[in-house]
N, C-alpha and C. Protein backbone atom coordinates (compact mmCIF):
# COMPACT_ATOMS: atom_id res chain seq x y z
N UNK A 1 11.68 50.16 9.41
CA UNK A 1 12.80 50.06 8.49
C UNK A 1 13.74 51.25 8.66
N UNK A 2 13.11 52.60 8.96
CA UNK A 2 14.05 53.85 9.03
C UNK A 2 14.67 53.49 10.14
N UNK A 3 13.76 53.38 11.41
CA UNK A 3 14.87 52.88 12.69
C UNK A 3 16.00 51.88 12.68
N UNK A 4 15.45 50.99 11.29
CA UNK A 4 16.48 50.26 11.46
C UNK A 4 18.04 50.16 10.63
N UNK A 5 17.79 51.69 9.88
CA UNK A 5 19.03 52.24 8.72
C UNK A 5 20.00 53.49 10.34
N UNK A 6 18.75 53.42 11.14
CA UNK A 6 19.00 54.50 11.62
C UNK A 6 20.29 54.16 12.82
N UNK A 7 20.18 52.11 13.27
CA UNK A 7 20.88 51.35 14.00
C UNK A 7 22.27 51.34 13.46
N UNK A 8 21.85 50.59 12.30
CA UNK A 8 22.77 50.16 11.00
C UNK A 8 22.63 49.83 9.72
N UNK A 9 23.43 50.07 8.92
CA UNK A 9 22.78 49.99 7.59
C UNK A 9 22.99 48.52 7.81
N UNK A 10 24.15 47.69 7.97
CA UNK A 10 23.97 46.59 7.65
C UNK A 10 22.45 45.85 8.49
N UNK A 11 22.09 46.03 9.61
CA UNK A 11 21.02 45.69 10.04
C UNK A 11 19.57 45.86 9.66
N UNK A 12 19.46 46.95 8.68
CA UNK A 12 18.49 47.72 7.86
C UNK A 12 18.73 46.44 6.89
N UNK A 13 19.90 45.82 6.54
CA UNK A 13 20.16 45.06 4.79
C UNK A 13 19.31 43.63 5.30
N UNK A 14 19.87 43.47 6.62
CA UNK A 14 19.64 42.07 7.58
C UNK A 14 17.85 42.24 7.25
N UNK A 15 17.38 42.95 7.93
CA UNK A 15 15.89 42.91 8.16
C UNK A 15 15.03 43.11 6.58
N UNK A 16 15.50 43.40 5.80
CA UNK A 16 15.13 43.39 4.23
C UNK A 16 14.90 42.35 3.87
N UNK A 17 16.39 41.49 4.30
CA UNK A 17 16.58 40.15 3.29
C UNK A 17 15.81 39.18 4.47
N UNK A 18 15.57 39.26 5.53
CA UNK A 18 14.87 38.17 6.39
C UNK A 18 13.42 38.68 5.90
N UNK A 19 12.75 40.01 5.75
CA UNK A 19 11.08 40.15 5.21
C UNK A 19 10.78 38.75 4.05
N UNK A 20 11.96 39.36 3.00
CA UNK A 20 11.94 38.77 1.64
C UNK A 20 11.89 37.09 1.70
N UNK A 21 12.75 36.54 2.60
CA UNK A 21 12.13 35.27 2.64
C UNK A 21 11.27 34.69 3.49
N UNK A 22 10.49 35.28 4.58
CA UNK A 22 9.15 35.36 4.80
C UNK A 22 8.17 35.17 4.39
N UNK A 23 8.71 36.07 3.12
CA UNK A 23 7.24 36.58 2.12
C UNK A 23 7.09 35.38 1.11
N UNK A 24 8.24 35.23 0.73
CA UNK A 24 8.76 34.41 0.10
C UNK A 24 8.23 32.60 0.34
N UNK A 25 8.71 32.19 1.74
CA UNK A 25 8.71 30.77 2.66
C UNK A 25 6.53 30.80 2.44
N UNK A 26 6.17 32.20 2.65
CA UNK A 26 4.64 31.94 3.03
C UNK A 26 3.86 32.15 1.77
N UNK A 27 4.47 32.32 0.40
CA UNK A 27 3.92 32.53 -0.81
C UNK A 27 3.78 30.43 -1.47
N UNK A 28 5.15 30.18 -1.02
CA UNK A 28 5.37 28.60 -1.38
C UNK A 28 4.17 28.05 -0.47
N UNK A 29 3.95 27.98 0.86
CA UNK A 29 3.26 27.76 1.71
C UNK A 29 1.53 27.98 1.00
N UNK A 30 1.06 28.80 0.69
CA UNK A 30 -0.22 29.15 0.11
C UNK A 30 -0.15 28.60 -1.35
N UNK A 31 0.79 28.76 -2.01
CA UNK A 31 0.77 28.08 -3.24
C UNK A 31 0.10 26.09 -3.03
N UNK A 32 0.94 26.25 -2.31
CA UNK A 32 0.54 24.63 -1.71
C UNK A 32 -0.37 23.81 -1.18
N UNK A 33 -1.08 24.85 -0.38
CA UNK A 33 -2.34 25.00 0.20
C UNK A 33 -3.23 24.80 -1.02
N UNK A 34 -2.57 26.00 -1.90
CA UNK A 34 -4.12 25.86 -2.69
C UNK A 34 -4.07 24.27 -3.31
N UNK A 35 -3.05 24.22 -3.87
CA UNK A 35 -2.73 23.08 -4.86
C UNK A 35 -3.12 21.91 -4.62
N UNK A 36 -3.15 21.68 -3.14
CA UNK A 36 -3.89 20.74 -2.40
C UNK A 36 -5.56 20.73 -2.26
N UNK A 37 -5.99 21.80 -2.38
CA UNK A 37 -7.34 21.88 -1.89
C UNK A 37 -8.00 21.63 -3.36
N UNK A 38 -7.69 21.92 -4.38
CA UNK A 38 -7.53 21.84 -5.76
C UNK A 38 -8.08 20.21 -5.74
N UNK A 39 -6.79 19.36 -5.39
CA UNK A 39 -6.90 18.08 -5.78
C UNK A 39 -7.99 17.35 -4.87
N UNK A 40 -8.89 17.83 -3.93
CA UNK A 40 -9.71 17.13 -3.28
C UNK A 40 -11.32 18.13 -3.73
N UNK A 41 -10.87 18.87 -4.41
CA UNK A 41 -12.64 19.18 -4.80
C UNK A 41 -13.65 17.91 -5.11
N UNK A 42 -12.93 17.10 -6.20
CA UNK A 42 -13.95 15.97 -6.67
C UNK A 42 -13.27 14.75 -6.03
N UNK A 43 -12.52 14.71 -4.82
CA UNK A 43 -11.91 13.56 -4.10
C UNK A 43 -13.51 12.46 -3.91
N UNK A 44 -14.27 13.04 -3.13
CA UNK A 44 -15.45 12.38 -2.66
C UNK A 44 -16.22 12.09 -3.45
N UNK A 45 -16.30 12.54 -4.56
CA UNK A 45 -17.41 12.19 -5.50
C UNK A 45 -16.77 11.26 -6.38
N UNK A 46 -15.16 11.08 -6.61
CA UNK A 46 -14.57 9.77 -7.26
C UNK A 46 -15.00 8.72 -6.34
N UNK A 47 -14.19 8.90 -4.78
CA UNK A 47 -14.03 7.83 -4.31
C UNK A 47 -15.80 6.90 -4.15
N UNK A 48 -16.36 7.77 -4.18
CA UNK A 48 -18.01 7.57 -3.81
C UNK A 48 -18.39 6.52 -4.98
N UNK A 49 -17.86 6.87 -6.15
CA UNK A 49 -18.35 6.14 -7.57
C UNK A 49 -17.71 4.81 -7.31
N UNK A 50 -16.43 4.85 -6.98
CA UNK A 50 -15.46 3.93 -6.84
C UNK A 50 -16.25 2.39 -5.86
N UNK A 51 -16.58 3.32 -4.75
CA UNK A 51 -16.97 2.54 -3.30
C UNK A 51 -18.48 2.00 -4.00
N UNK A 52 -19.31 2.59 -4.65
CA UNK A 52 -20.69 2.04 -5.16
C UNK A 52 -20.66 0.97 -5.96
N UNK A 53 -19.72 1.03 -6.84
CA UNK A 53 -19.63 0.45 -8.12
C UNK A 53 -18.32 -1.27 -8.74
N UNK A 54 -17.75 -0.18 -7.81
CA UNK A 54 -16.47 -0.99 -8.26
C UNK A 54 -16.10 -2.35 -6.89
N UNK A 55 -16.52 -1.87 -5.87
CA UNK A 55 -15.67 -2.51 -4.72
C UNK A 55 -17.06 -3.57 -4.24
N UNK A 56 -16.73 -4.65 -4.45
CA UNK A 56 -17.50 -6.04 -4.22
C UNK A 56 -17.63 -5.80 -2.31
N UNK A 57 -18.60 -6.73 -1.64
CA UNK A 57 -18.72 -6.28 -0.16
C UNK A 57 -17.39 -7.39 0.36
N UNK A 58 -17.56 -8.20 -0.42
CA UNK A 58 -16.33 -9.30 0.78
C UNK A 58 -14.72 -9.11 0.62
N UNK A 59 -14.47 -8.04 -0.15
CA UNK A 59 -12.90 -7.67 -0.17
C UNK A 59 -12.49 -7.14 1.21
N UNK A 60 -11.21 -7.77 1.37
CA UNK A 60 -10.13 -7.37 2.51
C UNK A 60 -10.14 -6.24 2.51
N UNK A 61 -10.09 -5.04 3.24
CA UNK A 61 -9.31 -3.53 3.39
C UNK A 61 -7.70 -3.77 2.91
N UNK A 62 -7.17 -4.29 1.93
CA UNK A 62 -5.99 -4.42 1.29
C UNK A 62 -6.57 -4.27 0.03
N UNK A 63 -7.29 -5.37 -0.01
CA UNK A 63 -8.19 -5.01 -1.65
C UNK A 63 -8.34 -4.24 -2.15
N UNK A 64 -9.37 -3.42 -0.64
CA UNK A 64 -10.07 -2.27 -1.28
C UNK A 64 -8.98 -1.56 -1.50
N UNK A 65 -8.54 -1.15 -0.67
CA UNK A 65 -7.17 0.01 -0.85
C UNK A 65 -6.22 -0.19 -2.05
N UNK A 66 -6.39 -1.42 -2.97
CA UNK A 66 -5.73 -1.62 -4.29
C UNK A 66 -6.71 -1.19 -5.54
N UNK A 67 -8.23 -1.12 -4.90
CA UNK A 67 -9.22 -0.56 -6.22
C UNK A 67 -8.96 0.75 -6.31
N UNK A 68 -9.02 1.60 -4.90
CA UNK A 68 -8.85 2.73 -4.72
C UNK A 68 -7.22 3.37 -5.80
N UNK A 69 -6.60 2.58 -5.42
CA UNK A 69 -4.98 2.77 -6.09
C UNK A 69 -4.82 2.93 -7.57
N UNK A 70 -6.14 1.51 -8.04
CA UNK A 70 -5.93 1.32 -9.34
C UNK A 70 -6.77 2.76 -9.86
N UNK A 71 -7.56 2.88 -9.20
CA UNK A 71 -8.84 3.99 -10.28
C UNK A 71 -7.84 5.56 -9.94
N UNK A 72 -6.83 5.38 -8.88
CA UNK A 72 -6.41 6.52 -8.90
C UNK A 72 -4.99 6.65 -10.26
N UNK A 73 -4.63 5.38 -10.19
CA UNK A 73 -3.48 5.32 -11.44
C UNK A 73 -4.05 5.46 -12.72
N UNK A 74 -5.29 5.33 -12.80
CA UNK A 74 -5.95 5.48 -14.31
C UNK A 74 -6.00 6.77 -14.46
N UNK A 75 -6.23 7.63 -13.39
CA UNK A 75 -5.90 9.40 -13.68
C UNK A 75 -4.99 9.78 -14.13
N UNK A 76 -4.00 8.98 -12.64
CA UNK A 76 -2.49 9.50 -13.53
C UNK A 76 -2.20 9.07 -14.67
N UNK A 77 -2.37 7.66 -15.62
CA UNK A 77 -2.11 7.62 -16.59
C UNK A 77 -3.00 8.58 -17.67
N UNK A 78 -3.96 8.52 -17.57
CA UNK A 78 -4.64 10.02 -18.21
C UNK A 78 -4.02 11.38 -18.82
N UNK A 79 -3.66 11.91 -17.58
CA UNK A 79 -3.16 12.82 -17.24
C UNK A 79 -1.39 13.25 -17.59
N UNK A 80 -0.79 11.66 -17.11
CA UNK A 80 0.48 12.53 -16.71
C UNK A 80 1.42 11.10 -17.73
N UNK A 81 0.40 9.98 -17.94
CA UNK A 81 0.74 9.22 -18.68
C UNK A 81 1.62 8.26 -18.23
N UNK A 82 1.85 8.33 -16.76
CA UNK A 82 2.25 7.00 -15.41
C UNK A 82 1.53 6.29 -14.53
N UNK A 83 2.07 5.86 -13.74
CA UNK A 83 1.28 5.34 -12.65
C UNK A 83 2.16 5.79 -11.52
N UNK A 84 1.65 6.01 -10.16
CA UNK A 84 2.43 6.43 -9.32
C UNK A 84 3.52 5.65 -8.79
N UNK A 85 3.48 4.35 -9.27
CA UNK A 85 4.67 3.40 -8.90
C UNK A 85 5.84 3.94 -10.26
N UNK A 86 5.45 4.34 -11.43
CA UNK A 86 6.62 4.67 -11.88
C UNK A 86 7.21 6.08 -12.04
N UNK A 87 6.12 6.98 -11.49
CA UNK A 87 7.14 8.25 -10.69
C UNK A 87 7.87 7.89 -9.77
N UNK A 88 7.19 7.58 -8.90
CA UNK A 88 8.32 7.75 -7.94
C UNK A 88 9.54 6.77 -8.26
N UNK A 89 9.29 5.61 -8.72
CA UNK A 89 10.84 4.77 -9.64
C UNK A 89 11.96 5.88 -10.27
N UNK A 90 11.12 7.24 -10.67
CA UNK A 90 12.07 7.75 -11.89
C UNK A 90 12.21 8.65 -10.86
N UNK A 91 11.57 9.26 -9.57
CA UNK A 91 11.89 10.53 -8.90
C UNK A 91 12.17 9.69 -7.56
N UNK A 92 13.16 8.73 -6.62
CA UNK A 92 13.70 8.53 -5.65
C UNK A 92 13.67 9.84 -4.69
N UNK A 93 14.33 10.82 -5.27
CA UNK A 93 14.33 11.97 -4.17
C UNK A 93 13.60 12.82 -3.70
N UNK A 94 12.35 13.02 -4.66
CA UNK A 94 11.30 13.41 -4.32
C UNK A 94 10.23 12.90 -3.14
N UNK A 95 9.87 14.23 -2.23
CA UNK A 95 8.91 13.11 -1.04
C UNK A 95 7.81 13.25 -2.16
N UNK A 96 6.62 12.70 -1.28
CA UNK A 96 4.93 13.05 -1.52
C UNK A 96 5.01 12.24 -2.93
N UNK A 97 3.58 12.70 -3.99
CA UNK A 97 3.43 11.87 -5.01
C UNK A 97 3.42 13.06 -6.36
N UNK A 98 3.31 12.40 -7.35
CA UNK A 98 3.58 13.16 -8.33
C UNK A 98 2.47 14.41 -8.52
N UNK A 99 1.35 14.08 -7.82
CA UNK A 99 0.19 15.64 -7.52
C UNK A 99 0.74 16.28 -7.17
N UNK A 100 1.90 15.65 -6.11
CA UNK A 100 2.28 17.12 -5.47
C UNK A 100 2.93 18.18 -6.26
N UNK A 101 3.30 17.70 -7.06
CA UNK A 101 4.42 18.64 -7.65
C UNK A 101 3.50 18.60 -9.29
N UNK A 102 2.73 18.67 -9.70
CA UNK A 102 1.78 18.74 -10.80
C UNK A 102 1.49 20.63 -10.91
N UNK A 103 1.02 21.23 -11.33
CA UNK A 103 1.19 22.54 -11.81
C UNK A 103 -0.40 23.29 -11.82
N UNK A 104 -0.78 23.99 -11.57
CA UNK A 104 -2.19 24.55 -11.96
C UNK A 104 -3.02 23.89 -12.83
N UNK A 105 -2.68 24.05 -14.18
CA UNK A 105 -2.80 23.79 -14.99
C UNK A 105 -3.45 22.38 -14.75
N UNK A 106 -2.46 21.03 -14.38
CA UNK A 106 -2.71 19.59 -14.53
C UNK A 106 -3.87 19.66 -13.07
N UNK A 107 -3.58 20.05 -12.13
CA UNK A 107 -4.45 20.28 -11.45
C UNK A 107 -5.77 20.57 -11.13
N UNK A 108 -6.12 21.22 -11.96
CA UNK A 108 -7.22 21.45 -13.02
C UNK A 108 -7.90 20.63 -13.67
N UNK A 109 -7.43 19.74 -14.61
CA UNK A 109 -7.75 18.86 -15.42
C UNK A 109 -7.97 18.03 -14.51
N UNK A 110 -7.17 17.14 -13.80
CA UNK A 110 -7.53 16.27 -12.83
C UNK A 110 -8.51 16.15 -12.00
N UNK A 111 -9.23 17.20 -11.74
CA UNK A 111 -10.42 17.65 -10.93
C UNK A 111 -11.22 17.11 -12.08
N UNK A 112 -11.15 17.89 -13.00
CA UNK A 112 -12.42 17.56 -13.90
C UNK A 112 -12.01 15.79 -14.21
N UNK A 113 -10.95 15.50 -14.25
CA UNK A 113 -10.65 14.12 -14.77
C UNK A 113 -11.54 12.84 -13.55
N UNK A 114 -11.37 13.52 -12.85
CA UNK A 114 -11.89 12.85 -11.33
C UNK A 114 -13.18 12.77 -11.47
N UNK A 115 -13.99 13.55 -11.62
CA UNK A 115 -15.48 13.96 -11.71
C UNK A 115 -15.82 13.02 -13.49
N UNK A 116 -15.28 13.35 -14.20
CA UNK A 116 -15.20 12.44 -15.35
C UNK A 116 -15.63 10.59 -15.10
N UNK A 117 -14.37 10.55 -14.38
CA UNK A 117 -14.22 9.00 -14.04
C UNK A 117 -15.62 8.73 -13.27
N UNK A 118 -15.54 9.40 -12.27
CA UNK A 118 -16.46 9.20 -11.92
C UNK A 118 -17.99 8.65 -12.53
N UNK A 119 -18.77 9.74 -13.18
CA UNK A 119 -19.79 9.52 -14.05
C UNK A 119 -19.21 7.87 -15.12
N UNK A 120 -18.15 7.99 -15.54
CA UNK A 120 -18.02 7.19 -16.85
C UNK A 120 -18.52 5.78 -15.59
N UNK A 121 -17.47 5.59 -14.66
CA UNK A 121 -18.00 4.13 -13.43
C UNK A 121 -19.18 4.30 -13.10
N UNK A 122 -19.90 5.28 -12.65
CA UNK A 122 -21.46 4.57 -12.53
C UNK A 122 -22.10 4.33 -14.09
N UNK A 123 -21.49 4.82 -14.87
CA UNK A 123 -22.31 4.47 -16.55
C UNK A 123 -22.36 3.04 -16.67
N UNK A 124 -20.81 2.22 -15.93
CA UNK A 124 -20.57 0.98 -16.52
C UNK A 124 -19.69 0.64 -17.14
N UNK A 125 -18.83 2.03 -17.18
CA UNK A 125 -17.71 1.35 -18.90
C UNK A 125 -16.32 1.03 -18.50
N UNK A 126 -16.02 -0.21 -19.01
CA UNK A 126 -14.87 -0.61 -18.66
C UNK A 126 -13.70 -0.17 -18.22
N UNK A 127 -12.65 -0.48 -17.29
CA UNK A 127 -11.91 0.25 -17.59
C UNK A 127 -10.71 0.70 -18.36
N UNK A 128 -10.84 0.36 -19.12
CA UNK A 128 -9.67 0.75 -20.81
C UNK A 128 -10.53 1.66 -21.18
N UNK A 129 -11.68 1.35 -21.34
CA UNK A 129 -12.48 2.35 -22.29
C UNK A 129 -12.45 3.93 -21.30
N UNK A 130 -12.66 3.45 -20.00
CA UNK A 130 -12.28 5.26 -19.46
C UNK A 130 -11.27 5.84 -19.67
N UNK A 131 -9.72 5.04 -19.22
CA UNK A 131 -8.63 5.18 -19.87
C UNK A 131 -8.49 6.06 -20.94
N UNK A 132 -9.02 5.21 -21.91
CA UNK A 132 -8.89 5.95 -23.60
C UNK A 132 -9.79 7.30 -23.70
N UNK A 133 -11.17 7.02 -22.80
CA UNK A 133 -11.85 8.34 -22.95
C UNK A 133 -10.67 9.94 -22.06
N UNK A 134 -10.53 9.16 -20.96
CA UNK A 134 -9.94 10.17 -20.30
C UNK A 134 -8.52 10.84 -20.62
N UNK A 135 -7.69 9.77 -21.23
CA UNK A 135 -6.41 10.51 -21.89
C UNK A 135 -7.17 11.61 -22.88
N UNK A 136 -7.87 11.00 -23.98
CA UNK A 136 -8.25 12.14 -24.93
C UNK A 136 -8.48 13.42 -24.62
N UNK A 137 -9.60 13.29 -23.23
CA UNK A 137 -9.90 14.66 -22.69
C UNK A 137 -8.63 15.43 -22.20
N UNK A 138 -7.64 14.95 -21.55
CA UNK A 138 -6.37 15.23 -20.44
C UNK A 138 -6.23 16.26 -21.50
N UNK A 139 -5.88 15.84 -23.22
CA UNK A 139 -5.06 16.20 -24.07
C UNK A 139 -6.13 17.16 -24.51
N UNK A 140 -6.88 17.35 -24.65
CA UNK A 140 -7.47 18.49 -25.33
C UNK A 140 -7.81 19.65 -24.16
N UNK A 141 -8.23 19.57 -22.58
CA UNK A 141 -7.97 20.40 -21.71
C UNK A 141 -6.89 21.02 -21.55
N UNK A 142 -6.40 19.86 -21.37
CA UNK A 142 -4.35 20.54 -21.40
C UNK A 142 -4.26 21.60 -22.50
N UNK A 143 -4.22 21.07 -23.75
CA UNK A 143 -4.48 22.29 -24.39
C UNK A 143 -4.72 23.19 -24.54
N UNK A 144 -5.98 23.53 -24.39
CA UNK A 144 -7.21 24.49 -23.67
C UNK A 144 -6.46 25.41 -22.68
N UNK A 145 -6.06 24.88 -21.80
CA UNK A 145 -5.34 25.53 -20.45
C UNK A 145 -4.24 26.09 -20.67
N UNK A 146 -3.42 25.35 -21.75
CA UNK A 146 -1.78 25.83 -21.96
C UNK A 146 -1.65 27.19 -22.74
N UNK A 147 -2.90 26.82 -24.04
CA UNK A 147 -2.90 27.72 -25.05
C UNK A 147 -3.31 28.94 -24.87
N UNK A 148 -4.75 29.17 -24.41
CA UNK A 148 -5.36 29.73 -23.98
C UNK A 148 -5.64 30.59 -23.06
N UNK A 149 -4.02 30.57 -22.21
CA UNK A 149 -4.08 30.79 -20.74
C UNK A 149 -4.45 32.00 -20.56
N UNK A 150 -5.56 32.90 -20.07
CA UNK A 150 -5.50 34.00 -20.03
C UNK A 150 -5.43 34.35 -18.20
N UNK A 151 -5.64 33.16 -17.74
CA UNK A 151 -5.80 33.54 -16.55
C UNK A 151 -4.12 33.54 -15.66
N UNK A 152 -3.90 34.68 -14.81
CA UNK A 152 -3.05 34.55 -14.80
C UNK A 152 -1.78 33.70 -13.79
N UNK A 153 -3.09 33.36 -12.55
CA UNK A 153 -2.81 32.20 -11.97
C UNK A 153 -2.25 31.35 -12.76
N UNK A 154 -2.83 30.75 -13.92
CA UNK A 154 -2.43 29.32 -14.31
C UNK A 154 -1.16 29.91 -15.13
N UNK A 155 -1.32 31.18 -15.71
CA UNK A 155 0.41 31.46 -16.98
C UNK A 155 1.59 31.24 -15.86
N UNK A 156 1.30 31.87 -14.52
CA UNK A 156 2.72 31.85 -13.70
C UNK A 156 2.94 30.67 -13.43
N UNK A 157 2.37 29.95 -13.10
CA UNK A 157 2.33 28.47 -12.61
C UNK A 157 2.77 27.88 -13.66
N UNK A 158 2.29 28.05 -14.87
CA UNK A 158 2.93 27.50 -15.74
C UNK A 158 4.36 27.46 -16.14
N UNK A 159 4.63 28.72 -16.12
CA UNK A 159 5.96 29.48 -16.44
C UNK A 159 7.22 28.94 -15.69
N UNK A 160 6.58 28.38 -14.32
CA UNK A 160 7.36 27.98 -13.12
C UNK A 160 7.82 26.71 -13.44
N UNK A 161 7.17 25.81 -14.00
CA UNK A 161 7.40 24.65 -14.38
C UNK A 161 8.40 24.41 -14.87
């Protein structure tokens, strides 16, 4: 940095402001990372409940891929209180799905919401009745997480929102 006040100051200003969005481009980058790795902790242990329980042997691979869809829209309605066909209706410009852009916080819950569903489908219980179980929980975690926040991962993340 001195060598480079020592060239030019303006080139010293240049190499400042190129660090800063570096730091910057690779903070979004890891944020993302995590946020992702987040949403597949209990990926396998839903889809596993899903594939045991729910999915008959003589369905098409269209089928299946619509059970898979549905048990994943029952999260989001849980959770975020849509289905992913009507985010993206209301967000056109947005790529990816509404996880992507979900916050620590919901991120969180959803893991546990996942692992939830899970257990409730091998129990047997319908699905409205998970529905209703799982919004309740969304809303009292959420809570939990919002109110409570001491951690400080989840306050910034929050804050960002």
């Amino acid at each position: 940095m001195e060598f480079a006040s020592w060239v030019s100051v303006e080139f010293k200003f240049y190499l400042i402001k190129e660090f800063q969005r570096l730091k910057s481009q690779q903070a979004k980058e890891l944020d993302w990372n995590i946020k992702r790795q987040l949403t597949k902790i209990n990926y396998r242990i839903h889809t596993d409940a899903i594939k045991e329980n729910l999915i008959p042997k003589n369905l098409t691979p269209q089928q299946i891929s619509y059970v898979y869809a549905n048990e994943a829209d029952v999260l989001n309605m849980a959770l975020f209180g849509k289905t992913a066909k009507q985010w993206r209706e209301k967000k056109p410009d947005k790529n990816g799905n509404m996880r992507d852009y979900a916050n620590v916080s919901q991120l969180v819950c959803l893991v546990n919401l996942e692992n939830l569903n899970a257990v409730f489908i091998q129990e047997g219980l319908p699905q409205n009745e998970r529905l209703s179980k799982l919004n309740q929980i969304a809303i009292q975690q959420m809570k939990i997480l919002l109110e409570g926040n001491n951690n400080r991962l989840l306050r910034e993340d929050n804050e960002k929102q």
